[in-house]
Protein backbone atom coordinates (compact mmCIF):
# COMPACT_ATOMS: atom_id res chain seq x y z
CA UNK A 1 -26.02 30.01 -50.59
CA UNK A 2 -23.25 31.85 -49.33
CA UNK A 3 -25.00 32.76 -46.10
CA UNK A 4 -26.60 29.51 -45.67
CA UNK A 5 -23.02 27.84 -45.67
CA UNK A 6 -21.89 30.47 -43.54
CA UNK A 7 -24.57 29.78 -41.39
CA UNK A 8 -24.09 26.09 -41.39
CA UNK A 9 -20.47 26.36 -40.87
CA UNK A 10 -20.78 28.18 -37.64
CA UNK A 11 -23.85 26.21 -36.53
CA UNK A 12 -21.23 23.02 -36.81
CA UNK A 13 -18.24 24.69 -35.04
CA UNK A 14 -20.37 25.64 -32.03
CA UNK A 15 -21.92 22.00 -32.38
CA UNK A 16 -18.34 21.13 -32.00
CA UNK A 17 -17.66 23.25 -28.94
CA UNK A 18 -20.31 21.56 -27.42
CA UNK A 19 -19.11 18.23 -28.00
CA UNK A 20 -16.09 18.84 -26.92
CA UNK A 21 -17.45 20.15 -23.89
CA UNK A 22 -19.42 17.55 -23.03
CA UNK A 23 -16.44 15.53 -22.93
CA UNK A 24 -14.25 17.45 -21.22
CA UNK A 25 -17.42 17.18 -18.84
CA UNK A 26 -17.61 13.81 -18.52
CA UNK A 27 -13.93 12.92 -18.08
CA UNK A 28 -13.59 11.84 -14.30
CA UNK A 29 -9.87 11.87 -12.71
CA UNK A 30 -9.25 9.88 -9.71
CA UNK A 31 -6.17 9.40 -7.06
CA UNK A 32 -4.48 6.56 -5.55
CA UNK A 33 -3.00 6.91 -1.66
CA UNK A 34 0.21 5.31 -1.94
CA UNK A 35 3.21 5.49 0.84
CA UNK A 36 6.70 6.61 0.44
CA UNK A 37 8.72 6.79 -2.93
CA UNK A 38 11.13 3.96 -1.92
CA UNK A 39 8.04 1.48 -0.95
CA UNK A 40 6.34 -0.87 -2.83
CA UNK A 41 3.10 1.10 -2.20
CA UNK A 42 4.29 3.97 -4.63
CA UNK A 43 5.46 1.87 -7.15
CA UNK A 44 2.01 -0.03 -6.92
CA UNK A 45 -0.27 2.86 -7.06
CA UNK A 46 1.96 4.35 -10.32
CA UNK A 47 1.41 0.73 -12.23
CA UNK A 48 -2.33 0.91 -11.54
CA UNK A 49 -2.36 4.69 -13.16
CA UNK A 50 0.04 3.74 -15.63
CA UNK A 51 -2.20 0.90 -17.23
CA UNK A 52 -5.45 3.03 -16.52
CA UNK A 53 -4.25 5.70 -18.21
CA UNK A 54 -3.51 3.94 -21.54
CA UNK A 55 -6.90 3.52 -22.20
CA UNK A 56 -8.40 7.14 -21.19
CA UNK A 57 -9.31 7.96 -24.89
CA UNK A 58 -12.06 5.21 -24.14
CA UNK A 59 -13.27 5.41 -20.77
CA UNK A 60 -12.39 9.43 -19.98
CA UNK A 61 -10.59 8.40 -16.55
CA UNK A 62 -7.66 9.84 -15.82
CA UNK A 63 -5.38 8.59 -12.89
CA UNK A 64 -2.21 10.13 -10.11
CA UNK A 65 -0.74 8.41 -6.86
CA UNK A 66 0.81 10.63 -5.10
CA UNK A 67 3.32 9.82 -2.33
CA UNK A 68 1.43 9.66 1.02
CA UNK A 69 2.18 8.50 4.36
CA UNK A 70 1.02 5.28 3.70
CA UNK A 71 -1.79 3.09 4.85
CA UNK A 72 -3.35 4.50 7.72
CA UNK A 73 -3.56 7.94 6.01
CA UNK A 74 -4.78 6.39 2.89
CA UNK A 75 -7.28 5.08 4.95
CA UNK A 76 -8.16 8.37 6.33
CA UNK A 77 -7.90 9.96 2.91
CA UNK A 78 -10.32 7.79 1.13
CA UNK A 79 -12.50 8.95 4.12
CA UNK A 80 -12.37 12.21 3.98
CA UNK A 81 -12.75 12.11 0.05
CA UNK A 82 -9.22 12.78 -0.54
CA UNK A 83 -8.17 9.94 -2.49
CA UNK A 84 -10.59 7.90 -4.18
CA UNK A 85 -8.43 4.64 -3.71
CA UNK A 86 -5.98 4.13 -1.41
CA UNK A 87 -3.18 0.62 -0.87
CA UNK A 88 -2.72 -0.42 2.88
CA UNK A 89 -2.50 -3.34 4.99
CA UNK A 90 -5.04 -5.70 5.24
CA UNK A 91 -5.47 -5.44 8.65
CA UNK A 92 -6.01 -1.74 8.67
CA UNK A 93 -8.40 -2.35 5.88
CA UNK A 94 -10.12 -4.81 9.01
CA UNK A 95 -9.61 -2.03 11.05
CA UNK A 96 -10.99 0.81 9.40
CA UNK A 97 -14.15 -1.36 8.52
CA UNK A 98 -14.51 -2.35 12.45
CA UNK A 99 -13.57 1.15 13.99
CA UNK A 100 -10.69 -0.08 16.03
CA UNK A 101 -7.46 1.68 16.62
CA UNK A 102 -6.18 3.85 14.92
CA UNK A 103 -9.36 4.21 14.03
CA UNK A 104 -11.62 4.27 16.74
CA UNK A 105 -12.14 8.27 17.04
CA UNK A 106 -13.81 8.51 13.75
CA UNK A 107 -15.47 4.92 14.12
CA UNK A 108 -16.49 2.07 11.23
CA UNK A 109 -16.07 2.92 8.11
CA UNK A 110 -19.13 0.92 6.79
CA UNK A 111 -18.57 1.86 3.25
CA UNK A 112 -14.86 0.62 2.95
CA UNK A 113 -14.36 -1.62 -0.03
CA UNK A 114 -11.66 -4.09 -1.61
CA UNK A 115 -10.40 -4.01 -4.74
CA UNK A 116 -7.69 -6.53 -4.57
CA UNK A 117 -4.89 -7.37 -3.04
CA UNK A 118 -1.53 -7.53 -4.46
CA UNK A 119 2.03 -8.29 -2.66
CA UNK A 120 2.50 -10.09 0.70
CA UNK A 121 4.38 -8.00 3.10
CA UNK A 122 6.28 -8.92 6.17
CA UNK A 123 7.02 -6.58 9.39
CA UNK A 124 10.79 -5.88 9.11
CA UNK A 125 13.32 -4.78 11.30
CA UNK A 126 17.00 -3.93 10.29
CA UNK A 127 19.95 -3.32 12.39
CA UNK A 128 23.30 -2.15 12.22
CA UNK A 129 25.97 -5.03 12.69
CA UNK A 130 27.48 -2.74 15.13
CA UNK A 131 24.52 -2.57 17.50
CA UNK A 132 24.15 -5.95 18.39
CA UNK A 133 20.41 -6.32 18.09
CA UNK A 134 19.43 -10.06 17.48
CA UNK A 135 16.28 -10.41 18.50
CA UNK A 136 13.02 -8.04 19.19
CA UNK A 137 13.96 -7.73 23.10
CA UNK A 138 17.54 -6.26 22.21
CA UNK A 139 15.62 -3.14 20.70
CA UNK A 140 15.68 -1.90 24.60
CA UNK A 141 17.60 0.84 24.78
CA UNK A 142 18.35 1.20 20.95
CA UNK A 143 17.72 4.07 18.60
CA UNK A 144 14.71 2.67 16.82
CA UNK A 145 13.00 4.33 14.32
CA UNK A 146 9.23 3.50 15.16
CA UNK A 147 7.92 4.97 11.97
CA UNK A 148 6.05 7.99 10.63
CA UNK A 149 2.50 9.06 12.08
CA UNK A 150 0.11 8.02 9.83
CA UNK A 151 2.40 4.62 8.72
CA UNK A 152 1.90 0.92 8.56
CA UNK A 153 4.96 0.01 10.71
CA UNK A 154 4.05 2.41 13.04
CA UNK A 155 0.91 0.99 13.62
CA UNK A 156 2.08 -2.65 13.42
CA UNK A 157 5.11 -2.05 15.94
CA UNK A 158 2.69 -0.35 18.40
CA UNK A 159 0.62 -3.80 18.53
CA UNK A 160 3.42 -5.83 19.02
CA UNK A 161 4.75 -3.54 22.13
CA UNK A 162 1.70 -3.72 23.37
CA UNK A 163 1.93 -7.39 23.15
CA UNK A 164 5.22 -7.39 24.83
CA UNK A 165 3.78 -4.39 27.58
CA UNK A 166 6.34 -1.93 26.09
CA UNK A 167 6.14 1.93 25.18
CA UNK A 168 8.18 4.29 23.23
CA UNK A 169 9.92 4.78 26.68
CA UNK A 170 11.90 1.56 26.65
CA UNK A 171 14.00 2.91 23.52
CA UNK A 172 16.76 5.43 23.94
CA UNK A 173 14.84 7.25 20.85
CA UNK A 174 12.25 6.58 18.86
CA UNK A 175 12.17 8.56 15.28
CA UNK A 176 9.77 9.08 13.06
CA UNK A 177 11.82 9.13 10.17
CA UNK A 178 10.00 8.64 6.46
CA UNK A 179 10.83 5.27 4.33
CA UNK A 180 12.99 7.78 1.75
CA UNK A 181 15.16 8.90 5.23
CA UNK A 182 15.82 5.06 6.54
CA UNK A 183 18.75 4.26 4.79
CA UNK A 184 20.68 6.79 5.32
CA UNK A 185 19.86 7.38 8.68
CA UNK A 186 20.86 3.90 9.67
CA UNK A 187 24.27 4.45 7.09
CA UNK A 188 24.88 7.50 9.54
CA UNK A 189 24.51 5.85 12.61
CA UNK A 190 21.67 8.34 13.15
CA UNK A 191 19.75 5.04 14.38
CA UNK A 192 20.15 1.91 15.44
CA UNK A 193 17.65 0.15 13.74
CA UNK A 194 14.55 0.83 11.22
CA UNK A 195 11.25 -0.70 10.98
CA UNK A 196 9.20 -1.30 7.90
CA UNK A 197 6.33 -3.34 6.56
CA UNK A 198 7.00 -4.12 3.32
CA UNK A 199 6.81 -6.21 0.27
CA UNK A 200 10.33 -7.63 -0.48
CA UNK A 201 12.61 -7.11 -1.78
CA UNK A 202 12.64 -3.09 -1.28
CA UNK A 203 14.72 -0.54 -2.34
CA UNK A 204 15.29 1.14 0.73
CA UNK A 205 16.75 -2.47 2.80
CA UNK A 206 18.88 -2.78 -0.15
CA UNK A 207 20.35 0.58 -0.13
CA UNK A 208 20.73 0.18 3.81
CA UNK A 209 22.57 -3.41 3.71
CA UNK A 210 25.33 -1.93 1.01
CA UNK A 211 25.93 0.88 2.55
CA UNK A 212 26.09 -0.79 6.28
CA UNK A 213 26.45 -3.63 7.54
CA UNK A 214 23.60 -4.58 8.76
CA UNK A 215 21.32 -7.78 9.39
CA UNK A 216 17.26 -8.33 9.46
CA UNK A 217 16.28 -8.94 13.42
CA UNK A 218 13.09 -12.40 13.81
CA UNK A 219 9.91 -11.16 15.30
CA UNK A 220 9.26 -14.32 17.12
CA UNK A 221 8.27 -16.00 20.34
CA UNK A 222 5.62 -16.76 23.06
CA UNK A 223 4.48 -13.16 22.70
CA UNK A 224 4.43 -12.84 19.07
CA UNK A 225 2.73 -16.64 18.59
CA UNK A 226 0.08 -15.11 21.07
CA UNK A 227 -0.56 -12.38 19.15
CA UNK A 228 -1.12 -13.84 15.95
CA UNK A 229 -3.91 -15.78 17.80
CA UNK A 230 -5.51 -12.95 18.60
CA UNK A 231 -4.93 -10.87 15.62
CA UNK A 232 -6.42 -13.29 12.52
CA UNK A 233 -5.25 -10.68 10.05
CA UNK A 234 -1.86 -11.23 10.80
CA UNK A 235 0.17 -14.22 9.66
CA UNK A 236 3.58 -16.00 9.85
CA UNK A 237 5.55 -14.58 7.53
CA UNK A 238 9.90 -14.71 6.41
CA UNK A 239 12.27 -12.90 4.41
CA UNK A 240 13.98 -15.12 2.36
CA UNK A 241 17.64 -15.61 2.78
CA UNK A 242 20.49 -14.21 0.18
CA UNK A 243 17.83 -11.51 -0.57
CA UNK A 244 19.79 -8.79 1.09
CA UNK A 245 23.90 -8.29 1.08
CA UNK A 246 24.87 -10.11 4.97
CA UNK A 247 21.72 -11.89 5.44
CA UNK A 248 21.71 -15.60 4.09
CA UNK A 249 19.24 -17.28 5.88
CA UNK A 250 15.74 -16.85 6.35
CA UNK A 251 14.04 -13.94 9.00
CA UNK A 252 11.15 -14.88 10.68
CA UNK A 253 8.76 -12.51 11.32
CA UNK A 254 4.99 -11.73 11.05
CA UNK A 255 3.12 -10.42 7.67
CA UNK A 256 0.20 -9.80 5.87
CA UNK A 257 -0.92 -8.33 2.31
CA UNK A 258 -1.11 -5.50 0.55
CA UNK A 259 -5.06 -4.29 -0.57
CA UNK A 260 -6.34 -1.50 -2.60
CA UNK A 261 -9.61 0.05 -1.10
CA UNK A 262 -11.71 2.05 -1.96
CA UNK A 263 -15.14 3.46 -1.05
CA UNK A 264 -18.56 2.32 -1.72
CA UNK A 265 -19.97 5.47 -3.11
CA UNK A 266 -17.08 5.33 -6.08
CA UNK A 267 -18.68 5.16 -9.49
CA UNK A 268 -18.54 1.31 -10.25
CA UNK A 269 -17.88 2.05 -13.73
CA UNK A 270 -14.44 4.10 -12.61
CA UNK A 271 -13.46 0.76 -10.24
CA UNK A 272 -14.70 -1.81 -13.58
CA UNK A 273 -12.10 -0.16 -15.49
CA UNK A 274 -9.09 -0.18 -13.07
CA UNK A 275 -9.44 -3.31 -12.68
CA UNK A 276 -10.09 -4.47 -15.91
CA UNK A 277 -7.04 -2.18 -17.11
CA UNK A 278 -4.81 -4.28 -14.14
CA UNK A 279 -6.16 -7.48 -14.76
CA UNK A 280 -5.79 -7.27 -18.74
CA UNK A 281 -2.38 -6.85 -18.29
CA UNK A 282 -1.31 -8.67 -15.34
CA UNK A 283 1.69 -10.30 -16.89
CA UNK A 284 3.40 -6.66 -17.38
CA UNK A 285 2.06 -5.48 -14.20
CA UNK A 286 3.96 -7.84 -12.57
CA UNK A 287 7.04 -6.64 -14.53
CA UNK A 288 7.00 -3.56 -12.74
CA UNK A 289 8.70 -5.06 -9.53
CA UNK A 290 9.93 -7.69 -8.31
CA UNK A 291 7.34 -7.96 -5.34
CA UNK A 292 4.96 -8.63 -7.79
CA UNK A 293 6.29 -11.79 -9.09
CA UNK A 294 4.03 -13.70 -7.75
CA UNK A 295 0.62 -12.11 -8.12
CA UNK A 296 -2.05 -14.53 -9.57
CA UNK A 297 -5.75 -13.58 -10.28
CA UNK A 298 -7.09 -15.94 -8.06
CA UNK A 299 -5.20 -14.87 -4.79
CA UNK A 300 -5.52 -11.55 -5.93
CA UNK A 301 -9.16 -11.61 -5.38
CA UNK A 302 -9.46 -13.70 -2.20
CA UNK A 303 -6.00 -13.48 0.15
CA UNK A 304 -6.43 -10.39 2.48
CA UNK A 305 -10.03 -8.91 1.46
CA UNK A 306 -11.04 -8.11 4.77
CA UNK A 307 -14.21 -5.88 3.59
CA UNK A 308 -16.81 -6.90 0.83
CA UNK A 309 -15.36 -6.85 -2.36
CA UNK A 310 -16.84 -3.11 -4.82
CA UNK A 311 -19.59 -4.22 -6.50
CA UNK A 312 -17.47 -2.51 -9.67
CA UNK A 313 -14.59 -5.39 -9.38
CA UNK A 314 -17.02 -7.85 -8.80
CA UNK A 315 -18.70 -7.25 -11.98
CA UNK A 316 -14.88 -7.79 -13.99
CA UNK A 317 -14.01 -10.65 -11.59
CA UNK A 318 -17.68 -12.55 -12.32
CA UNK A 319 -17.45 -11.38 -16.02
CA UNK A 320 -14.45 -13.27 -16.37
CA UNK A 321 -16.04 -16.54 -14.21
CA UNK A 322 -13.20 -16.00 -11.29
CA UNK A 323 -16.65 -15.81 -9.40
């Protein structure tokens, strides 16, 4: 008897090993492409893992978001197989899917997906009081910071001086600074002005605007109207006023929203239950920041899909009759 329980003993221990095994096997760990740690991208990308995470005993997915250089690169990560999801603009999510700058040397990415969108986000440019920038032409001749390789403003301020027929050359210099750097760059008269597109209101604008005075520049006119015709996945877009310290009235600019993508070949069950784990608990999500105060499941799942929806969050959105 005594050998038989022996025997039984170890026969359910390694039993146990295997188990255990099996699971460690089968537990899958994904990562979300987000942008800089003052954006609205990071703080995004760390919700999504935070609520995925909670339920990992169950589903065996375990979730980061790193800091990244933001959209374009997430774009180019979930490419490459870097990140498995990535949050950028809705127009680079157009343009990855089409193959059109900054995109064009690798081509169409066929298998981009959506996910959903979250946050509307507005091109921004702020300037030091003492600079005397008050509209998109008074840039000439300015230190501008045109944004870091690999960025959404970057991109999106490229368009619009092509639109207007200007290069980097027309600015007295043109950084590349990172979101974390804007602030105090612009606080240490390092710059004259910084770009950012960006849900509002951000952390970085508000740490410029009390540190500086400083005031949010319109992207408007002939130009500007002419390239939103040509450039559907762009809209009008403001910053409310009284949102910043020294600018009370609205900013007219141009905007768009913020999308998570992915890639077709992720496991639909992985994208089910990120979304399910979002959309369960929406109400806290939107807790999170104030840019996502006004996030509602059926925008969420329409505004700013410019590729076909994962067939993973259609099966949540349909099992919940939102389709």
């Amino acid at each position: 008897m005594k050998g038989k329980s022996l025997a039984w003993i170890l026969s359910a221990a390694l039993a146990g090993t295997t188990f255990t095994s099996t699971a460690q096997a089968q537990e899958q760990f994904v990562t979300i492409g987000t942008g800089g740690q003052t954006g609205v991208y990071y703080v995004a990308g760390q919700s999504i893992c935070r609520f995925l995470n909670r339920g990992a005993e169950q589903h065996s997915i375990k979730c980061n978001a790193p800091s990244t250089g933001g959209g374009v690169a997430n774009v180019n990560g979930i490419r490459t197989g870097e990140y498995n999801f990535g949050i950028m603009q809705s127009d680079h999510q157009f343009k990855a899917m089409n193959g059109l700058a900054p995109f064009q040397a690798e081509g169409k990415m066929d298998d981009i997906r959506a996910v959903f969108s979250l946050q509307s986000e507005v091109f921004t440019i702020l300037a030091r009081a003492d600079a005397k920038i008050a509209s998109f032409d008074d840039l000439k001749g300015k230190r501008v910071n045109v944004g870091n390789p690999g960025s959404g403003q970057r991109d999106t301020l490229e368009e619009i001086m092509a639109a207007k027929g200007w290069d980097k050359s027309v600015f007295s210099l043109a950084a590349e600074l990172k979101p974390a750097e804007l602030a105090s760059a612009l606080g240490d008269n390092n710059i004259d002005a910084m770009t950012y597109f960006v849900g509002h209101p951000n952390g970085a604008i508000q740490e410029a605007t009390t540190t500086v005075d400083a005031v949010l520049v319109p992207v408007a006119g002939a130009e500007i109207d002419k390239l939103l015709a040509e450039k559907t996945y762009y809209t009008k877009a403001e910053i409310p006023g009284g949102m910043y310290k020294g600018n009370d009235k609205p900013t007219m600019s141009i905007g768009g929203k913020a999308v998570l993508s992915t890639s077709a070949k992720t496991d639909p069950e992985v994208v089910y239950q990120l979304v399910k784990s979002v959309f369960d608990n929406l109400e806290r999500f939107k807790r999170l920041h104030p840019a996502f105060n006004y996030l509602n499941e059926q925008e969420m799942i329409k505004a700013g899909l410019t590729a076909p929806l994962h067939e993973g969050a259609v099966r949540y959105y349909k099992e919940k009759g939102w389709m």
